[in-house]
N, C-alpha and C. Protein backbone atom coordinates (compact mmCIF):
# COMPACT_ATOMS: atom_id res chain seq x y z
N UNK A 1 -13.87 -15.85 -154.23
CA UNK A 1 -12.72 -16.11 -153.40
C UNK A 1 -11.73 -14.95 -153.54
N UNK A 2 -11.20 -14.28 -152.51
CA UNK A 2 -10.18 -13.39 -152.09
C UNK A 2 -9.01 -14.12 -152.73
N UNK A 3 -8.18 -13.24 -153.76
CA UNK A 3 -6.89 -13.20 -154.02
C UNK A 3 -6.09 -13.04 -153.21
N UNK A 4 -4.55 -13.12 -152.75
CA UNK A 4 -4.08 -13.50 -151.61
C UNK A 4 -3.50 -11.68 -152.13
N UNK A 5 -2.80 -11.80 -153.42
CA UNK A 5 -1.96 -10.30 -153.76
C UNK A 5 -3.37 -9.36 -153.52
N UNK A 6 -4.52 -9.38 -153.61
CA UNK A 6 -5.25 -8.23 -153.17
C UNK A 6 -5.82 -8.31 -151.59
N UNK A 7 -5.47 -9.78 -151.05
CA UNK A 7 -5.53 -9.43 -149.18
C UNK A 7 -4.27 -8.86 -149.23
N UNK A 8 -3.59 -8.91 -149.69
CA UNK A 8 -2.15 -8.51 -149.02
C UNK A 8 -2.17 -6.72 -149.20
N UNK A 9 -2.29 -6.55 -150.66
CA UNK A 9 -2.38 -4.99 -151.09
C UNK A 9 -3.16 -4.22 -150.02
N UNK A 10 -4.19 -4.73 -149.83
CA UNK A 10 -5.43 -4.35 -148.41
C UNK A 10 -5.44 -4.18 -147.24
N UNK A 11 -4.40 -5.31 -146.66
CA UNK A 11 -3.50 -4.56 -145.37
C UNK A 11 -2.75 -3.73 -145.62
N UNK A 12 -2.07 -3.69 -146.24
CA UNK A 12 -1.07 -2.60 -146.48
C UNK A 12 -1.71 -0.82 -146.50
N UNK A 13 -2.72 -1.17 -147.30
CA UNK A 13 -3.63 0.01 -147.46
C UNK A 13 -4.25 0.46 -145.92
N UNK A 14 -4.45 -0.49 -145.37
CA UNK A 14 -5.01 -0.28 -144.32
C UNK A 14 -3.81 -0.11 -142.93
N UNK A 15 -2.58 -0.42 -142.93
CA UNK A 15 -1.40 -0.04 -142.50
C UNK A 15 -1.22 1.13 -142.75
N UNK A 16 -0.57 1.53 -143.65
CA UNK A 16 -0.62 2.47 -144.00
C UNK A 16 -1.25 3.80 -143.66
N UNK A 17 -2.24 3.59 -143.85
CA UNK A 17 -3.67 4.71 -143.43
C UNK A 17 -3.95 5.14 -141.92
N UNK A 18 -3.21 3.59 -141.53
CA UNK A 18 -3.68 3.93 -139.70
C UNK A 18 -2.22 4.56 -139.42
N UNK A 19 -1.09 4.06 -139.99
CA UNK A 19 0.32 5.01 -139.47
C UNK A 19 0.16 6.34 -139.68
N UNK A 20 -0.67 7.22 -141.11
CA UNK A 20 -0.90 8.20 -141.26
C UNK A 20 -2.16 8.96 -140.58
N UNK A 21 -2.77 7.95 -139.43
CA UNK A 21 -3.82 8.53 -138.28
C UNK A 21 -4.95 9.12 -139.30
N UNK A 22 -4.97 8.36 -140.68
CA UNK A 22 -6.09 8.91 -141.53
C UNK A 22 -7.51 7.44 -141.34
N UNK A 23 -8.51 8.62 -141.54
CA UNK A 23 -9.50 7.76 -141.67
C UNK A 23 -10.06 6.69 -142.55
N UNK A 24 -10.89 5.99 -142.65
CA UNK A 24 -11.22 5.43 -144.21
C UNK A 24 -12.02 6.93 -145.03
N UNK A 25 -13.15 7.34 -144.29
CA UNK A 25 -13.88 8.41 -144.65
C UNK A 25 -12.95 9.84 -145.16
N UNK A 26 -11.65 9.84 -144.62
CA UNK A 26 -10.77 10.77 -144.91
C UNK A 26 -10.15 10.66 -146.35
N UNK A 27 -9.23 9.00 -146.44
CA UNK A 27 -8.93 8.81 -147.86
C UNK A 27 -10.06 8.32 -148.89
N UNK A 28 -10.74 7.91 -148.78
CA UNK A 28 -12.10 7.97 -149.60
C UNK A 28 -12.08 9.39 -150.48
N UNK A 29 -11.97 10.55 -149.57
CA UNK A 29 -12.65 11.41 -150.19
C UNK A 29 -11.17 11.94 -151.09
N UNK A 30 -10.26 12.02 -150.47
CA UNK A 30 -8.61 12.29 -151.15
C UNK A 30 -9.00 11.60 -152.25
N UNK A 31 -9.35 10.76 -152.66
CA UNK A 31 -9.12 9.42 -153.68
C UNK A 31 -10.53 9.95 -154.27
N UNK A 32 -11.78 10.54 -153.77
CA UNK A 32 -12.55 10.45 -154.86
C UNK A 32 -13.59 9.36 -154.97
N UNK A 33 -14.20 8.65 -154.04
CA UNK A 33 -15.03 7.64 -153.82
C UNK A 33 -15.19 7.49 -152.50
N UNK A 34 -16.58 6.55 -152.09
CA UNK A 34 -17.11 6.36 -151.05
C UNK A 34 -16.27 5.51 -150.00
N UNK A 35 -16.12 5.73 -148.80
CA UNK A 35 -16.01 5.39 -147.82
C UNK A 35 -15.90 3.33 -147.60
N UNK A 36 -16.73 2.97 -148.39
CA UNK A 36 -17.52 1.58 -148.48
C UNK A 36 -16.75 1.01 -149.37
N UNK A 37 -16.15 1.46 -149.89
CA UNK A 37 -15.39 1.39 -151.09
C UNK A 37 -13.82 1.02 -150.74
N UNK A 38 -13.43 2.20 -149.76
CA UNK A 38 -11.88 1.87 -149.17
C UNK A 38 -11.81 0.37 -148.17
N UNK A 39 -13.69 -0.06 -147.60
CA UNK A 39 -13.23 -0.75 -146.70
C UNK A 39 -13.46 -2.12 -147.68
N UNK A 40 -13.71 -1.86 -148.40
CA UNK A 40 -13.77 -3.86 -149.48
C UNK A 40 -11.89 -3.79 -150.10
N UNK A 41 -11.63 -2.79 -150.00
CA UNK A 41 -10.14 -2.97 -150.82
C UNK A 41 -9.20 -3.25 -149.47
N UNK A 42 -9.50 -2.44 -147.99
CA UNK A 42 -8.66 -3.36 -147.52
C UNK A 42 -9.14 -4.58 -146.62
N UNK A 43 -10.13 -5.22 -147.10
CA UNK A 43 -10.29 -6.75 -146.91
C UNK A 43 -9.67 -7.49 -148.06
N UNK A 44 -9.68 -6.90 -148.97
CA UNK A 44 -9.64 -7.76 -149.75
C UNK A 44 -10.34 -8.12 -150.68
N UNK A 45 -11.74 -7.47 -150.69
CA UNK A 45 -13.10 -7.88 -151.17
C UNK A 45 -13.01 -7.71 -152.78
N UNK A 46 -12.46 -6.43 -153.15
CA UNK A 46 -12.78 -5.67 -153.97
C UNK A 46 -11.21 -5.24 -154.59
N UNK A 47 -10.73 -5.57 -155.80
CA UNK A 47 -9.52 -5.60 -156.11
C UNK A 47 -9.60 -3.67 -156.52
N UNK A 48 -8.26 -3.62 -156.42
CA UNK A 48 -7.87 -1.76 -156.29
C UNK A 48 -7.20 -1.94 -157.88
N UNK A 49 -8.11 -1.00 -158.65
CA UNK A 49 -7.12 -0.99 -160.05
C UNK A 49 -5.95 -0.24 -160.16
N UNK A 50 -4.74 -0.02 -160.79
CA UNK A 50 -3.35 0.65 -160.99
C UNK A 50 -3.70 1.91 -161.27
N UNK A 51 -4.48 2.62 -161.49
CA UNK A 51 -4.77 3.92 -161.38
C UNK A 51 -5.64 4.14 -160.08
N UNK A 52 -6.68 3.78 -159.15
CA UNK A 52 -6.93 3.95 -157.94
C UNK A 52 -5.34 3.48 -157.12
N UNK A 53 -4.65 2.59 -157.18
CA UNK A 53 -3.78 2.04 -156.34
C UNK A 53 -2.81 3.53 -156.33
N UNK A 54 -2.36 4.27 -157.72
CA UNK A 54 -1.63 5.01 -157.64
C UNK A 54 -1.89 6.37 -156.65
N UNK A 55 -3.68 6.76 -156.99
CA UNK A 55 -4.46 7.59 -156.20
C UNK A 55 -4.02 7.10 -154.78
N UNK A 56 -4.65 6.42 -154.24
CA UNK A 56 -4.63 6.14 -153.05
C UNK A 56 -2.67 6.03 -152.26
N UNK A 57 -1.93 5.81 -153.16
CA UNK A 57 -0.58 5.80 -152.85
C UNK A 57 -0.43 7.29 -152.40
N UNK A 58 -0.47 8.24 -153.43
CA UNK A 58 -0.21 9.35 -154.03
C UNK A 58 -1.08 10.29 -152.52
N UNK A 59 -2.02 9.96 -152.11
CA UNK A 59 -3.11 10.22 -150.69
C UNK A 59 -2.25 10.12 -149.21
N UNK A 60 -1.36 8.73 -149.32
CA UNK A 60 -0.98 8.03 -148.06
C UNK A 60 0.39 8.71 -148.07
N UNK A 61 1.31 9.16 -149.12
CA UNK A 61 2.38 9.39 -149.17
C UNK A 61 3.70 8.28 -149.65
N UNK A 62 2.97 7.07 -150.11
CA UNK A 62 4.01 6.63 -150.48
C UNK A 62 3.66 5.93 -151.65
N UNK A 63 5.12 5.11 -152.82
CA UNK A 63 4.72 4.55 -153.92
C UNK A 63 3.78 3.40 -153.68
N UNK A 64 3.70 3.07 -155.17
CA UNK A 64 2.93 1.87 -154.95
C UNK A 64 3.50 0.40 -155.02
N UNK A 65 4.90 0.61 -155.15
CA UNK A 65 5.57 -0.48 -154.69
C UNK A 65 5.29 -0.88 -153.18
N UNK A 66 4.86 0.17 -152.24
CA UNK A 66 5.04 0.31 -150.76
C UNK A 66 3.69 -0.65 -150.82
N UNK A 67 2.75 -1.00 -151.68
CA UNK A 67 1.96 -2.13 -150.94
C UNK A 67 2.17 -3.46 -151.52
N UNK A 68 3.09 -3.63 -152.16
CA UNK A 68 3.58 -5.27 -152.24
C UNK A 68 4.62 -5.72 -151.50
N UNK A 69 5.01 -4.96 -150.63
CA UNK A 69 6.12 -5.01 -150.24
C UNK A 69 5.80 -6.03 -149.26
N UNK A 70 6.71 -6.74 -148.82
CA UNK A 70 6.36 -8.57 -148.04
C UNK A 70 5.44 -8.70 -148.91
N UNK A 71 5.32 -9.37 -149.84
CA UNK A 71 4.12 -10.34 -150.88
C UNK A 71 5.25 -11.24 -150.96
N UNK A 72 5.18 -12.53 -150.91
CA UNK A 72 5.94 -13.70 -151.11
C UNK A 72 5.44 -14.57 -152.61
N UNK A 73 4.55 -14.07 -152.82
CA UNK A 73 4.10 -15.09 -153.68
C UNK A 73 3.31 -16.42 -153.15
N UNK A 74 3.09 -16.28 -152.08
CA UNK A 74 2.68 -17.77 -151.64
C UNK A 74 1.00 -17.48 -151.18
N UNK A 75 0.47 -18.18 -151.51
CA UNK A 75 -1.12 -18.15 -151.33
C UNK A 75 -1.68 -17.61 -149.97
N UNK A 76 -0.53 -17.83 -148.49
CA UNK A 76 -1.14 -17.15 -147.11
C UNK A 76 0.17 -16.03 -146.82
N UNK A 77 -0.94 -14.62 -146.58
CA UNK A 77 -0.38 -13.61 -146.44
C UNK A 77 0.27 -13.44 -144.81
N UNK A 78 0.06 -14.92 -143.84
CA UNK A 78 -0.28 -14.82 -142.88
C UNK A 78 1.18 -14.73 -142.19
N UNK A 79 1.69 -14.26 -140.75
CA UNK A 79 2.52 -14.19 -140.34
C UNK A 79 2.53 -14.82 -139.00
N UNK A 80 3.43 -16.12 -138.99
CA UNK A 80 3.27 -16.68 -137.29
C UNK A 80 4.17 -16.16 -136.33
N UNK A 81 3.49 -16.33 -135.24
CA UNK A 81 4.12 -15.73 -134.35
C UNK A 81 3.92 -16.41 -132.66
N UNK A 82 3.61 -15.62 -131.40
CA UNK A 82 3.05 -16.12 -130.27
C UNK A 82 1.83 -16.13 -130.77
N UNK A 83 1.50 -16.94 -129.31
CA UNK A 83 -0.12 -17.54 -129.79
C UNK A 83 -1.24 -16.03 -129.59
N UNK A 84 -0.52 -15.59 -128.88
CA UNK A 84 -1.45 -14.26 -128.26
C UNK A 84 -1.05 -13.18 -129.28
N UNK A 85 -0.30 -13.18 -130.28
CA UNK A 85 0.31 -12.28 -131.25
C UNK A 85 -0.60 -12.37 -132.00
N UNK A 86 -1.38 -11.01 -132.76
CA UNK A 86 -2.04 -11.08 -134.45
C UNK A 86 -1.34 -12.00 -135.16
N UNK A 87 -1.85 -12.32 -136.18
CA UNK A 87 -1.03 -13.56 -136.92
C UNK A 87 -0.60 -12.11 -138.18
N UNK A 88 -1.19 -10.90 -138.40
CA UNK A 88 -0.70 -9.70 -139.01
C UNK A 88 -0.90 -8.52 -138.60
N UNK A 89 0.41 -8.60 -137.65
CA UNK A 89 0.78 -7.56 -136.73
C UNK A 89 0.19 -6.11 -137.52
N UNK A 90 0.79 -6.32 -138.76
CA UNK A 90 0.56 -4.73 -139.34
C UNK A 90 -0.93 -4.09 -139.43
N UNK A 91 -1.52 -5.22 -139.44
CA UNK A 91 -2.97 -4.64 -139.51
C UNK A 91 -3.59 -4.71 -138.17
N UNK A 92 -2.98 -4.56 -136.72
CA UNK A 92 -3.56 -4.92 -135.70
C UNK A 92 -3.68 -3.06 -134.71
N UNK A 93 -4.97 -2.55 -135.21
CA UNK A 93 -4.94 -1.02 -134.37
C UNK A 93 -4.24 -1.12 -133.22
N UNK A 94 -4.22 -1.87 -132.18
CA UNK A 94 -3.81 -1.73 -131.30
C UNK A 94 -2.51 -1.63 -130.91
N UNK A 95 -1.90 -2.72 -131.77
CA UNK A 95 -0.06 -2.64 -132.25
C UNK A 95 0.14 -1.59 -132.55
N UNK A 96 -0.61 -0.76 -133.91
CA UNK A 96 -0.04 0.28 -133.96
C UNK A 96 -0.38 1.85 -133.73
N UNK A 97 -1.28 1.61 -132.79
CA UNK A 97 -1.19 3.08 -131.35
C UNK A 97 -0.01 2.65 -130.98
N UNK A 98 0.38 1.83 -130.64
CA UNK A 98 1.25 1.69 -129.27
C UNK A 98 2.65 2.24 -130.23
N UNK A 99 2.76 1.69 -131.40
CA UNK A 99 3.91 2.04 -132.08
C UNK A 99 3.82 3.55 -132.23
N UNK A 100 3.14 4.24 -132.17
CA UNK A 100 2.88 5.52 -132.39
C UNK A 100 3.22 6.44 -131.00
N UNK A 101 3.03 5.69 -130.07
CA UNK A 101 2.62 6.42 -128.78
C UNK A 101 4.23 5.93 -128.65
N UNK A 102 4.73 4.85 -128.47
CA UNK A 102 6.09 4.80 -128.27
C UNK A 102 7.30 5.64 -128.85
N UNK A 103 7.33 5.62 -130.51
CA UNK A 103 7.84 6.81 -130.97
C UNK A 103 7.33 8.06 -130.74
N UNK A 104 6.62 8.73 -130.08
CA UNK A 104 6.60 10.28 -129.42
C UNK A 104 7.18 10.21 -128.21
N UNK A 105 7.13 8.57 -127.27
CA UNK A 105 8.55 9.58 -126.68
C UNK A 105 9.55 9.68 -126.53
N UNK A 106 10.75 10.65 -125.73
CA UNK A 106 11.87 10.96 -126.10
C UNK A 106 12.45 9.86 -125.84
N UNK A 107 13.62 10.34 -126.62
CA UNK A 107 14.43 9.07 -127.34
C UNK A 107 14.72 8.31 -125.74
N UNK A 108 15.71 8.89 -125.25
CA UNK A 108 16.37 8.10 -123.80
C UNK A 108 15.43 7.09 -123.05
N UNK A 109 13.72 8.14 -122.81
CA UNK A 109 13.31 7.44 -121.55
C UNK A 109 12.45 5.88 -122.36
N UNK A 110 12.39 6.27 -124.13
CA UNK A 110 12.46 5.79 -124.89
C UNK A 110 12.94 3.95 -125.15
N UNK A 111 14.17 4.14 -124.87
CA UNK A 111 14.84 3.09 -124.72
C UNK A 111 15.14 2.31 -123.45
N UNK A 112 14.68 2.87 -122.10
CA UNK A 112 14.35 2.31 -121.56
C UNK A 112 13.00 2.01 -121.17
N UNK A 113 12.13 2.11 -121.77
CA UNK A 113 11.09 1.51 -122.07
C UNK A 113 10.89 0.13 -122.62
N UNK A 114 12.05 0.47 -123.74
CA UNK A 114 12.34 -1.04 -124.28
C UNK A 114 13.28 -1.71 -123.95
N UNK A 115 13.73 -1.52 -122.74
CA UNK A 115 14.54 -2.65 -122.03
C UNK A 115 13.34 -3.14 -121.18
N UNK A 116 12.64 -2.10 -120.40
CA UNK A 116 11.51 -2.54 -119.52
C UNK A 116 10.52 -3.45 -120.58
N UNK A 117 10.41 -3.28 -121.43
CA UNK A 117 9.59 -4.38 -122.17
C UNK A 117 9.84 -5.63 -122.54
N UNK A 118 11.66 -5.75 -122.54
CA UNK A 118 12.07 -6.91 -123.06
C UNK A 118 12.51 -7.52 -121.95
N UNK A 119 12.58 -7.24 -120.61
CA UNK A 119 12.43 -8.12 -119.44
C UNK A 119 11.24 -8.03 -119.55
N UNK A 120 10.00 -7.71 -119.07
CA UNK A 120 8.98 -8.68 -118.85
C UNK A 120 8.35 -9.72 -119.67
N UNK A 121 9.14 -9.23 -120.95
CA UNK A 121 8.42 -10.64 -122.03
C UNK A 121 9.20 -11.55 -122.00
N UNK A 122 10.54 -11.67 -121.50
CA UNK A 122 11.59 -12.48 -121.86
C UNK A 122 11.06 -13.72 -119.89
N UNK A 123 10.24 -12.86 -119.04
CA UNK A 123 10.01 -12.86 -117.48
C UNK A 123 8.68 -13.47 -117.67
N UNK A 124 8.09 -13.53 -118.95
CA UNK A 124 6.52 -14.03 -118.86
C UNK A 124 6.73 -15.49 -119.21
């Protein structure tokens, strides 16, 4: 059975990795181990010890406080939301292209983008 603090550590890892447009096959090799390896730690499968956790921090650019961060302590790592929403946005590729593609562009046409977004969701 999956620990909830090592599903949680595992998205994060896997957040993380996709904000930095890095691969699994990319930090694998930063870190020093197989490929197969990065993807059981961010399921969850495979707990990340405090010296890999630091590696792999030390890879992504940030501490290793940065993957407990939202851990509640409570047994579901899960986040509710709309029904059509990931239940964990952070680990959802598609959420975050879009977060990516939205911050490149400029600021102004930027923000109205996100007015245009918040009428049609507020219109759905």
């Amino acid at each position: 059975m999956k620990h909830p603090v090592d599903v949680h550590v595992g998205k994060r890892i896997r957040h993380r990795r996709w904000m930095n447009g890095t691969t699994q096959q990319q930090l694998a090799e930063k870190v020093g181990i197989k490929f197969q390896q990065i993807q059981k730690y961010e399921t969850g499968m495979n707990r990340v010890s405090a010296s890999r956790l630091w590696d792999i921090g030390r890879s992504l650019g940030v501490p290793v406080s940065f993957f407990f961060e939202g851990f509640d302590g409570t047994a579901s790592t899960e986040v509710s939301g709309p029904v059509d929403m990931p239940s964990d946005i952070l680990s959802d590729k598609e959420a975050l292209e879009l977060l990516r593609s939205y911050y490149a562009i400029p600021e102004n046409q930027r923000r109205r983008l996100f007015d245009l977004a918040r009428v049609l969701s507020e219109a759905a």
